[in-house]
N, C-alpha and C. Protein backbone atom coordinates (compact mmCIF):
# COMPACT_ATOMS: atom_id res chain seq x y z
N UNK A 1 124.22 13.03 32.19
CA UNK A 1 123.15 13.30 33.15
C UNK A 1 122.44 11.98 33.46
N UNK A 2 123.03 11.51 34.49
CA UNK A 2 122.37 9.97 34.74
C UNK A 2 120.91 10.32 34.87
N UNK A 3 120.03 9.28 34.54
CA UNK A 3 119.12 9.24 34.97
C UNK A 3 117.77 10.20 33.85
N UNK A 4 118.55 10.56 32.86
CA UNK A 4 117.42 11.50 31.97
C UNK A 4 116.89 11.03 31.26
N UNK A 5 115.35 11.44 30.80
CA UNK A 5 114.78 11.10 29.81
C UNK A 5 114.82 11.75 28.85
N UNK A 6 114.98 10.93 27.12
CA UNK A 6 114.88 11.95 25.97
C UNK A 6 113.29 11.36 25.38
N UNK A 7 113.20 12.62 25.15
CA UNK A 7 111.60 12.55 24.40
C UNK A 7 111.73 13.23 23.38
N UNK A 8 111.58 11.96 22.38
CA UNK A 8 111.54 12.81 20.87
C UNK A 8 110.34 13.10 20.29
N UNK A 9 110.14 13.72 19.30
CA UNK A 9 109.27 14.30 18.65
C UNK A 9 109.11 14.00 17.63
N UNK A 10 108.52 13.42 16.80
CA UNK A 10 109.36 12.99 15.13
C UNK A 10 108.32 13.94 14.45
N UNK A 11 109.24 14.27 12.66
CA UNK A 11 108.44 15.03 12.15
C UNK A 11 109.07 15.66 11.01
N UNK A 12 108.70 15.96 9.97
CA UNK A 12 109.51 16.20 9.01
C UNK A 12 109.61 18.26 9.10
N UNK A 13 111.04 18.46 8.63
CA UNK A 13 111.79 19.77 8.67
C UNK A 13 110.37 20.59 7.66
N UNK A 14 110.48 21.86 7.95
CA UNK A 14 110.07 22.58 7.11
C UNK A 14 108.50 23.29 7.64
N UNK A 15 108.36 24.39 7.31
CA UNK A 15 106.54 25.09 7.61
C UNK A 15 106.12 24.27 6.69
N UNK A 16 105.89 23.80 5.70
CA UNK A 16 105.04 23.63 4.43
C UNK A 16 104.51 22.19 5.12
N UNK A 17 105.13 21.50 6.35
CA UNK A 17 104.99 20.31 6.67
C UNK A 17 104.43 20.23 8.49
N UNK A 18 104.48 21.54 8.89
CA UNK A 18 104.21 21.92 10.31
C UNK A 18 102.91 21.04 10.83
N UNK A 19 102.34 21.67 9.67
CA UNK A 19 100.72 20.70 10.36
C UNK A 19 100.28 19.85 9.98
N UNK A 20 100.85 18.96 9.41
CA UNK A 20 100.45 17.78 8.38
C UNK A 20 100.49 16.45 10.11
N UNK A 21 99.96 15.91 9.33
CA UNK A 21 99.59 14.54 10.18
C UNK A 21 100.82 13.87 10.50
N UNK A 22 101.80 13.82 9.74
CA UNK A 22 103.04 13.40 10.28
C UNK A 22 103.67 14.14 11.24
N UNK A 23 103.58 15.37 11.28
CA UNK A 23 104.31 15.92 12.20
C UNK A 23 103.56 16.47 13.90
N UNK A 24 102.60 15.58 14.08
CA UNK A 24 101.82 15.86 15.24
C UNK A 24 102.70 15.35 16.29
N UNK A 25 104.04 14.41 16.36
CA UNK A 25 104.87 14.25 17.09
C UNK A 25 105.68 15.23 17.51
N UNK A 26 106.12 16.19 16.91
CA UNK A 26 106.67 17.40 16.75
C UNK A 26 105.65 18.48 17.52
N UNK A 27 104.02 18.72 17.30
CA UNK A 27 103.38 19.45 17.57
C UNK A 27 103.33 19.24 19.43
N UNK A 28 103.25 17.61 19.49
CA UNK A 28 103.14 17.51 21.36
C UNK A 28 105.03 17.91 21.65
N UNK A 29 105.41 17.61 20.96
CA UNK A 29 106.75 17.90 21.95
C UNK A 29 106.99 19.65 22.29
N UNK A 30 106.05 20.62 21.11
CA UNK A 30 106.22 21.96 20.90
C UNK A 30 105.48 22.12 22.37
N UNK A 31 104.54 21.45 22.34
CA UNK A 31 103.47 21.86 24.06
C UNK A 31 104.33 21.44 25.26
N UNK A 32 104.90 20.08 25.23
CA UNK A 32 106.16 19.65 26.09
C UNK A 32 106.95 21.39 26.70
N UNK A 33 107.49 21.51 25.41
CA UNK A 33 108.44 22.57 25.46
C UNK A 33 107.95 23.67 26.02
N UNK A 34 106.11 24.20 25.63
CA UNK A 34 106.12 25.24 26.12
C UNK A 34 105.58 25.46 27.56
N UNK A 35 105.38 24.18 28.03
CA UNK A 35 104.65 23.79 29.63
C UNK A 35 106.22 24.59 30.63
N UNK A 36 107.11 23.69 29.78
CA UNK A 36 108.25 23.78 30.84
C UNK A 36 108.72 25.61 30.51
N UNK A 37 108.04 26.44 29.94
CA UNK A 37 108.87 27.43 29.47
C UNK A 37 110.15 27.75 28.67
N UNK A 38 110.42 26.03 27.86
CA UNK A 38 111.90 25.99 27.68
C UNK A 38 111.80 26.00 26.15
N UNK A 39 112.37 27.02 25.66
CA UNK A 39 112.17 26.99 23.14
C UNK A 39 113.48 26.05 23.44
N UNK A 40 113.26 24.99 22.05
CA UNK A 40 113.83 24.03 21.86
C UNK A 40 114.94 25.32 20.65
N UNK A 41 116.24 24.38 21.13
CA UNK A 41 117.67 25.42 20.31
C UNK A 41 118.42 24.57 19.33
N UNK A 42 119.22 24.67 18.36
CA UNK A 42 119.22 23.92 17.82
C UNK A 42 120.46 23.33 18.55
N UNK A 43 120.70 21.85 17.89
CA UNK A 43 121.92 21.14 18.86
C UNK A 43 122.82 20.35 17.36
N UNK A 44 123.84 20.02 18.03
CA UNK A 44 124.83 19.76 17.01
C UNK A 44 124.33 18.33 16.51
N UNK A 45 123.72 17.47 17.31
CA UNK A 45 122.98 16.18 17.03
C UNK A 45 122.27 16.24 15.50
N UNK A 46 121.93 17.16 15.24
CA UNK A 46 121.20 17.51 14.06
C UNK A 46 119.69 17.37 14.62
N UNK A 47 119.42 18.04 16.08
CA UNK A 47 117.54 18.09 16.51
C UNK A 47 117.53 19.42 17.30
N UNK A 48 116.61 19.92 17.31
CA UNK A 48 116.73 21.17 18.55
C UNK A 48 116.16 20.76 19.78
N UNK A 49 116.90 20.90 20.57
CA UNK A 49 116.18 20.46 22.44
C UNK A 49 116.23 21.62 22.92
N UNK A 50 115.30 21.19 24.05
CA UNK A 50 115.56 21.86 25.07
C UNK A 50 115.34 20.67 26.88
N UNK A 51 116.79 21.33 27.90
CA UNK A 51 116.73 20.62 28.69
C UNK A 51 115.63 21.04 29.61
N UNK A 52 114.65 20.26 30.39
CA UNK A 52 113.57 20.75 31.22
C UNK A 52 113.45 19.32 32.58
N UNK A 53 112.74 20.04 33.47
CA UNK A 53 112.28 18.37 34.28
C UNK A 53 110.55 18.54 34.04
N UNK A 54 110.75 17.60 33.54
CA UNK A 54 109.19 17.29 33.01
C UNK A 54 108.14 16.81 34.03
N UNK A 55 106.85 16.89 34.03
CA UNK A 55 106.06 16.87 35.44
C UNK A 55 106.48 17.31 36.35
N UNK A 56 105.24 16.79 37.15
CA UNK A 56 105.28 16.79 38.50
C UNK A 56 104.99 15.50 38.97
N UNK A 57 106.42 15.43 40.47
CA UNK A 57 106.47 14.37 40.90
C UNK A 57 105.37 14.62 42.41
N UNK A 58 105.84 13.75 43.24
CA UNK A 58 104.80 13.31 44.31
C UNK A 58 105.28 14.44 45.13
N UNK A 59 104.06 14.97 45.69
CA UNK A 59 104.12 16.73 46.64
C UNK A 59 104.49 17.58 45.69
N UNK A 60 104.32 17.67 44.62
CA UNK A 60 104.58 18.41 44.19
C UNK A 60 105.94 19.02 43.18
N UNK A 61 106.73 18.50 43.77
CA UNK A 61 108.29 18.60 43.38
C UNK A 61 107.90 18.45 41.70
N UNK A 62 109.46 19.05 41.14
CA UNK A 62 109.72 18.75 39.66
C UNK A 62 109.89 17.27 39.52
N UNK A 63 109.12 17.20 38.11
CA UNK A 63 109.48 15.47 37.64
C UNK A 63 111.01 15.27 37.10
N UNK A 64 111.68 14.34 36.44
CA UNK A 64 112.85 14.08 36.29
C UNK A 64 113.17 15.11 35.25
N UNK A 65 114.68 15.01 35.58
CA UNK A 65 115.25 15.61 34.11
C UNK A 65 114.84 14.77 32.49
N UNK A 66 114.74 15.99 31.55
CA UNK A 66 114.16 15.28 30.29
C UNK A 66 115.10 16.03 29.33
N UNK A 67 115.33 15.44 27.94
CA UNK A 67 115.77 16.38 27.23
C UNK A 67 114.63 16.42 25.94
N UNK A 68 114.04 17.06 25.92
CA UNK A 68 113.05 17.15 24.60
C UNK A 68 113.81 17.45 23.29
N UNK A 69 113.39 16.58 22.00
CA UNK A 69 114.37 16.57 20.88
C UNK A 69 113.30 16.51 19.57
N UNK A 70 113.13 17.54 18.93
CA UNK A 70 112.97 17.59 17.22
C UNK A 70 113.73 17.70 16.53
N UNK A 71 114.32 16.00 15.51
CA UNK A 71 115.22 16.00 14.72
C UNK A 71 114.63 16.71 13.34
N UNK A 72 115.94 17.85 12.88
CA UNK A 72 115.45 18.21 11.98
C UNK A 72 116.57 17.81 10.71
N UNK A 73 116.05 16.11 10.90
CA UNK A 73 115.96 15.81 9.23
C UNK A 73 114.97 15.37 8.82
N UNK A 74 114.67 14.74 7.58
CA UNK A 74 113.12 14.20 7.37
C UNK A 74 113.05 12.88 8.09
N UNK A 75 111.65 12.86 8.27
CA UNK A 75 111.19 11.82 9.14
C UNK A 75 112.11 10.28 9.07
N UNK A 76 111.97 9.63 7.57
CA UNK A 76 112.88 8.63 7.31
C UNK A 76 113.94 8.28 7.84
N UNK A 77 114.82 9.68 7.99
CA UNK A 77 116.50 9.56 8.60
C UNK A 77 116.07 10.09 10.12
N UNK A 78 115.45 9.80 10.83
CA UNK A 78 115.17 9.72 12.23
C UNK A 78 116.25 9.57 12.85
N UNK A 79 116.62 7.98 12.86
CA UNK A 79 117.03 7.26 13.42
C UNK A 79 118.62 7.91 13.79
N UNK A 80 119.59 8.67 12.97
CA UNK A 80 120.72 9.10 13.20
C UNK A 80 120.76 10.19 14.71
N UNK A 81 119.62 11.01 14.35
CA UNK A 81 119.81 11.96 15.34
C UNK A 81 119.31 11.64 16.46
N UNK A 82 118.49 10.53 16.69
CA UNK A 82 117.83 10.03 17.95
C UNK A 82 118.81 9.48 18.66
N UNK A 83 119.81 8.46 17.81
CA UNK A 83 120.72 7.61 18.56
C UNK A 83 122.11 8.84 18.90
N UNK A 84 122.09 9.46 18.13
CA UNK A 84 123.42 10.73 18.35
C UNK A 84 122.62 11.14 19.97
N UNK A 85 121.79 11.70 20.09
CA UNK A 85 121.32 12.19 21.41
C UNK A 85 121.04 11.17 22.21
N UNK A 86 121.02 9.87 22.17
CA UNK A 86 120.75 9.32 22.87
C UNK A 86 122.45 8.85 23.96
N UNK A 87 123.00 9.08 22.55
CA UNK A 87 124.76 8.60 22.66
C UNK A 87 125.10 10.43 23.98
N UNK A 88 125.16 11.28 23.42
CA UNK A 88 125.53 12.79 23.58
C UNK A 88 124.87 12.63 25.14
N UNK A 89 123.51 12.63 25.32
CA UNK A 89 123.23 12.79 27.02
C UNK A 89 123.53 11.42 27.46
N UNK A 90 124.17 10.36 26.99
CA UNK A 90 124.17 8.88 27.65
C UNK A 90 122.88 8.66 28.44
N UNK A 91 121.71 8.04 27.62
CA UNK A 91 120.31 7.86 27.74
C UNK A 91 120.21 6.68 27.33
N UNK A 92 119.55 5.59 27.98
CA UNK A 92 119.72 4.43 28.11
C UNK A 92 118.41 4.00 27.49
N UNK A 93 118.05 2.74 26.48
CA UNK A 93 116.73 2.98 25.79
C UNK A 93 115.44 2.80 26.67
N UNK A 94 115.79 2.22 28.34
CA UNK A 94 114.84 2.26 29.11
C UNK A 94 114.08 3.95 28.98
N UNK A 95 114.95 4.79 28.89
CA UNK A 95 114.51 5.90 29.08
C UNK A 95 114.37 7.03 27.61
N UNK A 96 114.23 6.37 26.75
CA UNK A 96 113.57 7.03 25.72
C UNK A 96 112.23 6.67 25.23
N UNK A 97 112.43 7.90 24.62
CA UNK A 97 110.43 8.07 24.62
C UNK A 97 110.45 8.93 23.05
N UNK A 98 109.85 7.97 22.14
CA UNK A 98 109.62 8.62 20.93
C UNK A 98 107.63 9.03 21.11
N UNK A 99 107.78 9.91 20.35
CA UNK A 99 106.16 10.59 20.03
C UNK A 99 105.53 10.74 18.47
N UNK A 100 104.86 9.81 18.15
CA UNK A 100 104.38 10.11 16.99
C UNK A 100 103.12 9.78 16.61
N UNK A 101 103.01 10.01 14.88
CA UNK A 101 101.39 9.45 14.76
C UNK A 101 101.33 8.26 14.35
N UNK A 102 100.31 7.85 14.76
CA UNK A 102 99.74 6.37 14.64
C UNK A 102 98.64 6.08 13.48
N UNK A 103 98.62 5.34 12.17
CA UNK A 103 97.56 5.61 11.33
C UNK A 103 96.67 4.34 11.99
N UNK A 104 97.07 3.35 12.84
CA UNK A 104 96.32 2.23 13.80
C UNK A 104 95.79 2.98 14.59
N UNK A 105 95.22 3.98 15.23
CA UNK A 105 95.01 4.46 16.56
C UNK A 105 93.97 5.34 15.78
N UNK A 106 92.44 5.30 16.57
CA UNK A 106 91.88 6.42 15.97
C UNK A 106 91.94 7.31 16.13
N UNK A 107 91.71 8.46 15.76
CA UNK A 107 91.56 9.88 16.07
C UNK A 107 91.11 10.45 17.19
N UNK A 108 91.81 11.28 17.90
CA UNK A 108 91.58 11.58 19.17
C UNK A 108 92.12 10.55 20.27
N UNK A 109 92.87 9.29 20.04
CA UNK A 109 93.16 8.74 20.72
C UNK A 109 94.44 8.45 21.23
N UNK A 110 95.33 8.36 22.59
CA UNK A 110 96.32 7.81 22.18
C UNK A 110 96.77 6.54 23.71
N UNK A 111 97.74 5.99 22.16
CA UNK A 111 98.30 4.68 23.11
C UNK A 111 100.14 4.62 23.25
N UNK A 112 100.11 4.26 24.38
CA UNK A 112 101.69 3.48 25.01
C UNK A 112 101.75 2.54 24.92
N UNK A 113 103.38 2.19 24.17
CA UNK A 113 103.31 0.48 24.43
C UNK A 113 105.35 0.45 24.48
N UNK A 114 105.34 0.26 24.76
CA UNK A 114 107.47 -0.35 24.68
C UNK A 114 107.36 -1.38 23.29
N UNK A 115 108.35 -1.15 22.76
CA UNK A 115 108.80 -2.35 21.69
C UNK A 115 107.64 -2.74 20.65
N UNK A 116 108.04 -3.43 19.91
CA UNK A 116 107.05 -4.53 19.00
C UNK A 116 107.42 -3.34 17.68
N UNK A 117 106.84 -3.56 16.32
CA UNK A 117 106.84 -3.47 15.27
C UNK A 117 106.70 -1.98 15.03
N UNK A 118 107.07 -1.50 13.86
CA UNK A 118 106.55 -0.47 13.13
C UNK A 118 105.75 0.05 12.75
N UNK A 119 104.90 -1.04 12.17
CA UNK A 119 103.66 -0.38 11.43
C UNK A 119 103.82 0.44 10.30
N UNK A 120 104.54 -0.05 9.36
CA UNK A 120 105.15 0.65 8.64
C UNK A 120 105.36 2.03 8.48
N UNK A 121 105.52 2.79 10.21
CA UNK A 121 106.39 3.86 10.39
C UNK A 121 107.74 3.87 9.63
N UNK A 122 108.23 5.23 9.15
CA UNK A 122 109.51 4.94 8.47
C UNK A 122 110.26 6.03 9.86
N UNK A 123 109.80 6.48 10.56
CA UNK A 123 110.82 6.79 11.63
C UNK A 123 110.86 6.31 13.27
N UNK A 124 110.03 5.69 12.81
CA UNK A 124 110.34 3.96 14.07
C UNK A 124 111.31 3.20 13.56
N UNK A 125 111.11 3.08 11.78
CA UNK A 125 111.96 2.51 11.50
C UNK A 125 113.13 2.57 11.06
N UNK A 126 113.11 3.87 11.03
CA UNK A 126 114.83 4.12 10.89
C UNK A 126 115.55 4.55 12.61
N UNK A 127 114.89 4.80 13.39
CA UNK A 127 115.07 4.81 14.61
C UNK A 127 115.74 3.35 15.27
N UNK A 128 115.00 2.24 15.10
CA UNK A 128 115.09 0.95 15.57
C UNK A 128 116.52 0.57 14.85
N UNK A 129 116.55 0.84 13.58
CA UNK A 129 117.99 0.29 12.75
C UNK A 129 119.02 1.03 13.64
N UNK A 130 118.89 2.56 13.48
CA UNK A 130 120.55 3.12 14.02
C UNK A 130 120.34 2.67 15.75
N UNK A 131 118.97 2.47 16.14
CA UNK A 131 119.98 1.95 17.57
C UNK A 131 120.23 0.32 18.06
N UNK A 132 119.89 -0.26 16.63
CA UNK A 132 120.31 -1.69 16.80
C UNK A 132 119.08 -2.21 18.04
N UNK A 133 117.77 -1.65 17.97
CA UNK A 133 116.74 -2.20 19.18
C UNK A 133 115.37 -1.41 19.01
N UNK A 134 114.72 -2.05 19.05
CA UNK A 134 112.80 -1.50 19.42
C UNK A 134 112.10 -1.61 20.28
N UNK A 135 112.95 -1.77 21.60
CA UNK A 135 112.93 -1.54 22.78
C UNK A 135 112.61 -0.58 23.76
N UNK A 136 111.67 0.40 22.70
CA UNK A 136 111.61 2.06 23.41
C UNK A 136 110.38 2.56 23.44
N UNK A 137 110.05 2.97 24.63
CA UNK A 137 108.51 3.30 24.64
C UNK A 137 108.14 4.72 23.25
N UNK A 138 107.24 4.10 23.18
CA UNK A 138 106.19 4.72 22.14
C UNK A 138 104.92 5.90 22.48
N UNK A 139 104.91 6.85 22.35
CA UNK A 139 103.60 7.53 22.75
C UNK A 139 102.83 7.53 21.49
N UNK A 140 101.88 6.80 21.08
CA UNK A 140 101.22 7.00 19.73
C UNK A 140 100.23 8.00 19.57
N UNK A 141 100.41 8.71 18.97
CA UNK A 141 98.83 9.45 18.87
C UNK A 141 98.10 9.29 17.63
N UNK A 142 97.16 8.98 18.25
CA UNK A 142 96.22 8.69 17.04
C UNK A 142 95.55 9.43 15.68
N UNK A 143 96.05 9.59 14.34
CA UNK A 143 95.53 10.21 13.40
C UNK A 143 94.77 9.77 13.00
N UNK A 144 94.10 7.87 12.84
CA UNK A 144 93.23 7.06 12.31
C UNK A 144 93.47 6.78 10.95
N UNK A 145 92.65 6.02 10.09
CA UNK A 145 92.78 5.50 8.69
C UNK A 145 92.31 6.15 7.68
N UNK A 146 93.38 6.96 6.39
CA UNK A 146 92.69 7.55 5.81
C UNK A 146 90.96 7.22 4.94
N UNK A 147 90.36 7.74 4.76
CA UNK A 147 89.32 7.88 4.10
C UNK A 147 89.12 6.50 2.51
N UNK A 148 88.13 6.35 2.02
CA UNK A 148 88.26 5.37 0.90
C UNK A 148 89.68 4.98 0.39
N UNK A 149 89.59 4.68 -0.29
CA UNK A 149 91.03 4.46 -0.73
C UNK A 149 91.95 5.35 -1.02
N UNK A 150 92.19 6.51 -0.47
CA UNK A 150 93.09 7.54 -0.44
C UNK A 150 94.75 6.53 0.22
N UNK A 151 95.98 6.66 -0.23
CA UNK A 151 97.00 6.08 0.13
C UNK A 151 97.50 7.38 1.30
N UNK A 152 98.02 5.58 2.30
CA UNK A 152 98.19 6.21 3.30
C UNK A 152 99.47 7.19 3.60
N UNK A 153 99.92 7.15 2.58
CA UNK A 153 101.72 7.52 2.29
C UNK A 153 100.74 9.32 2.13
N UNK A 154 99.96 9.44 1.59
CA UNK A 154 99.59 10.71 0.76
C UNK A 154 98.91 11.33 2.55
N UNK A 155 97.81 10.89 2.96
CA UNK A 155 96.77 11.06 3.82
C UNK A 155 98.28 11.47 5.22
N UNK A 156 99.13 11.36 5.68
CA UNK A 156 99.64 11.39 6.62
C UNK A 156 100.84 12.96 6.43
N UNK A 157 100.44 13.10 5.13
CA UNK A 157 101.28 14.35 4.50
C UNK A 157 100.32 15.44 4.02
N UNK A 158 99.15 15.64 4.26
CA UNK A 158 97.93 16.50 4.49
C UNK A 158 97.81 17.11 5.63
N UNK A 159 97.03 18.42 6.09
CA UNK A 159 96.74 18.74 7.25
C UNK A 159 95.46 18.31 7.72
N UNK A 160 95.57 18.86 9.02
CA UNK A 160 94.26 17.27 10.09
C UNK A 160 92.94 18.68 9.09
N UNK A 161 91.85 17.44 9.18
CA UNK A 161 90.58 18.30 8.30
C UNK A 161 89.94 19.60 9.35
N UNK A 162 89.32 20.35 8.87
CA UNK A 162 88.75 21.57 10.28
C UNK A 162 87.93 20.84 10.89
N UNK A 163 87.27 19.55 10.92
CA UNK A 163 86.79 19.05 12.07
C UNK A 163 87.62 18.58 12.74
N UNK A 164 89.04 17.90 12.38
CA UNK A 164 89.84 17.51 13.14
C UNK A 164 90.14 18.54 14.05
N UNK A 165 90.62 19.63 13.35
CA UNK A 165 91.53 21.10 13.84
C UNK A 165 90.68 21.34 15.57
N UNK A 166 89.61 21.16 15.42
CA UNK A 166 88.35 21.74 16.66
C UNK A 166 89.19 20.48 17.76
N UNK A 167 89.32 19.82 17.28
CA UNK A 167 89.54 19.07 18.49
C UNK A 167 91.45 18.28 18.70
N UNK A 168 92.07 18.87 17.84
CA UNK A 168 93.87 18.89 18.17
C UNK A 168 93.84 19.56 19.37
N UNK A 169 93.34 20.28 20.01
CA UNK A 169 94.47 21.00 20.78
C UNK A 169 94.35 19.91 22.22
N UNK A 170 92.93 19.24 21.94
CA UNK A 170 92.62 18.21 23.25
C UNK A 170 93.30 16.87 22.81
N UNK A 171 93.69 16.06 21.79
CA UNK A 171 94.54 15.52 21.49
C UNK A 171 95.91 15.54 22.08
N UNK A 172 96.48 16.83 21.53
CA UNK A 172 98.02 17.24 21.61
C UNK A 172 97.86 17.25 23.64
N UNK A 173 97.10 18.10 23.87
CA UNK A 173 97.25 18.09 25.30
C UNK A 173 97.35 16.74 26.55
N UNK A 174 96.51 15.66 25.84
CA UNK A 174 96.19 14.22 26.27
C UNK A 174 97.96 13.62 25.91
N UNK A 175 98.24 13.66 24.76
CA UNK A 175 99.44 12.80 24.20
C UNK A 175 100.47 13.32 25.37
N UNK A 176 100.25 15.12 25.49
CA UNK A 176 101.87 15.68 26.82
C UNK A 176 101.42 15.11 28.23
N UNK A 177 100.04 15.13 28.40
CA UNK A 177 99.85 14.23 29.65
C UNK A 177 100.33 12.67 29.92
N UNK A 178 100.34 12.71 28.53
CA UNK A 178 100.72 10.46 28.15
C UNK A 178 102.40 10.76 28.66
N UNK A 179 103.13 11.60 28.16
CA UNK A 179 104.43 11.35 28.00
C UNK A 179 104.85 11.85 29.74
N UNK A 180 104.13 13.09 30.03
CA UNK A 180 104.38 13.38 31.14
C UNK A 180 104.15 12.04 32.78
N UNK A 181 102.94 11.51 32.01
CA UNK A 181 102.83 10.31 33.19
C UNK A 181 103.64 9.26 33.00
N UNK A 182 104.20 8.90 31.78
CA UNK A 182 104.67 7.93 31.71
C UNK A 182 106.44 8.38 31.79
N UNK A 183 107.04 9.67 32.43
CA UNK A 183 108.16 9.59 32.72
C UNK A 183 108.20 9.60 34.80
N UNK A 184 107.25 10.18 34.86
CA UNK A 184 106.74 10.35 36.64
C UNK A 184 106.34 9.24 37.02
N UNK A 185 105.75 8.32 36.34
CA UNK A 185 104.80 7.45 37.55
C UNK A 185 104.99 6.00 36.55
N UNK A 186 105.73 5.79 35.30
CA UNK A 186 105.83 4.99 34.70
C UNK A 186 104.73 4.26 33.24
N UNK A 187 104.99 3.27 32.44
CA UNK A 187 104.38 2.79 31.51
C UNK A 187 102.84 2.19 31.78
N UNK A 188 103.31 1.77 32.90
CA UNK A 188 101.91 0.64 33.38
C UNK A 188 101.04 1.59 33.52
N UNK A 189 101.27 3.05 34.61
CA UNK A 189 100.30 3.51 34.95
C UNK A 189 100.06 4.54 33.99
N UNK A 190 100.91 4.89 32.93
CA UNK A 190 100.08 5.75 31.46
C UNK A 190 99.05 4.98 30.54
N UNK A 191 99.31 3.79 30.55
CA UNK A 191 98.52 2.92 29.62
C UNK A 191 97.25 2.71 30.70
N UNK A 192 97.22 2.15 32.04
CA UNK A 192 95.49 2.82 32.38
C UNK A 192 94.89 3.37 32.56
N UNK A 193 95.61 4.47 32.22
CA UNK A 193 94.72 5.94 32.15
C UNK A 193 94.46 6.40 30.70
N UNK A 194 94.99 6.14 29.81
CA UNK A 194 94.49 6.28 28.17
C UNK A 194 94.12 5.32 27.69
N UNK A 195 94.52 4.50 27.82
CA UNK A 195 93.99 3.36 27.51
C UNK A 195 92.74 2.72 28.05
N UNK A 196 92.05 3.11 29.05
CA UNK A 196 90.95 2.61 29.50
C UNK A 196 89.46 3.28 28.88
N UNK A 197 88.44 3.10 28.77
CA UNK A 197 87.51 3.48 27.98
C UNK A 197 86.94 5.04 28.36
N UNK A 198 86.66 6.08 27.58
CA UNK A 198 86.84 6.96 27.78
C UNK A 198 84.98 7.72 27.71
């Protein structure tokens, strides 16, 4: 399908892990999925998609074809099933779009950027290894820095606190607007619209 975008979701398998801070990549791609009306199925890639055209383009029309993807292995081994789907729809890394959390980004916030480092993400970084590049836009959403010295390995495998909870669903909704503008109208113009002071 020339011309498609894959938008992944990252996030580790399992309910016991649904709402934990790591898997808020997973939670915007679930809203992705349910905008377009489309339940993600499972696929031989080892992620469940579903195919949709994401936004809306100019007058109105559908935005491009997308394939939305939650790999379900743990977060770490990302990288196999991203590049399998990326290989399977022949998706070019101009046009992938990973979604995840950011412990740099504060809360309630989120940022786009293409390329540059990890941040000691382990499914950026196993992503970047199997496709030999870190060349791929990023939707970050912001979880922020855990609390006193709580480790951040622990704090990102917790669920968001009930003050957080009050305000996810305007989060998650901002991050499908990030991904949605930035497959319709491009990078430049998602980053000045979230990115500008709010």
């Amino acid at each position: 399908m020339p011309g498609t975008w894959l938008v992944v979701g990252l996030g580790n398998p399992g309910t016991e892990y649904e709402r934990t801070r790591h898997n808020v990549g997973q939670t915007v791609l679930a809203e992705l999925a349910s905008r377009a009306s489309a339940p993600l199925k499972r696929h031989r890639t080892g992620a469940r998609v579903a195919e949709v055209r994401l936004g809306t383009g100019p007058g109105g029309v559908p935005g491009p074809r997308a394939v939305l993807a939650a790999p379900t292995s743990w977060m770490n081994l990302s990288g196999g099933p991203v590049a399998g789907l990326a290989k399977y729809y022949d998706v070019d890394l101009d046009h992938l779009v990973l979604v995840h959390d950011e412990l740099d980004v504060p809360f309630g916030e989120v940022r786009l950027k293409r390329g540059g480092g990890e941040g000691g993400h382990n499914g950026l970084r196993s992503t970047s290894k199997s496709l030999g590049s870190k060349d791929y836009a990023r939707v970050r959403v912001g979880i922020g820095r855990p609390p006193g010295r709580q480790d951040p390995a622990d704090f990102v495998l917790k669920e968001f606190s009930s003050t957080e909870r009050k305000e996810l669903p305007f989060l998650v909704a901002d991050a499908a607007d990030a991904v949605e503008q930035l497959v319709v109208e491009g990078l430049e113009a998602a980053q000045q619209r979230f990115h500008a002071p709010r």
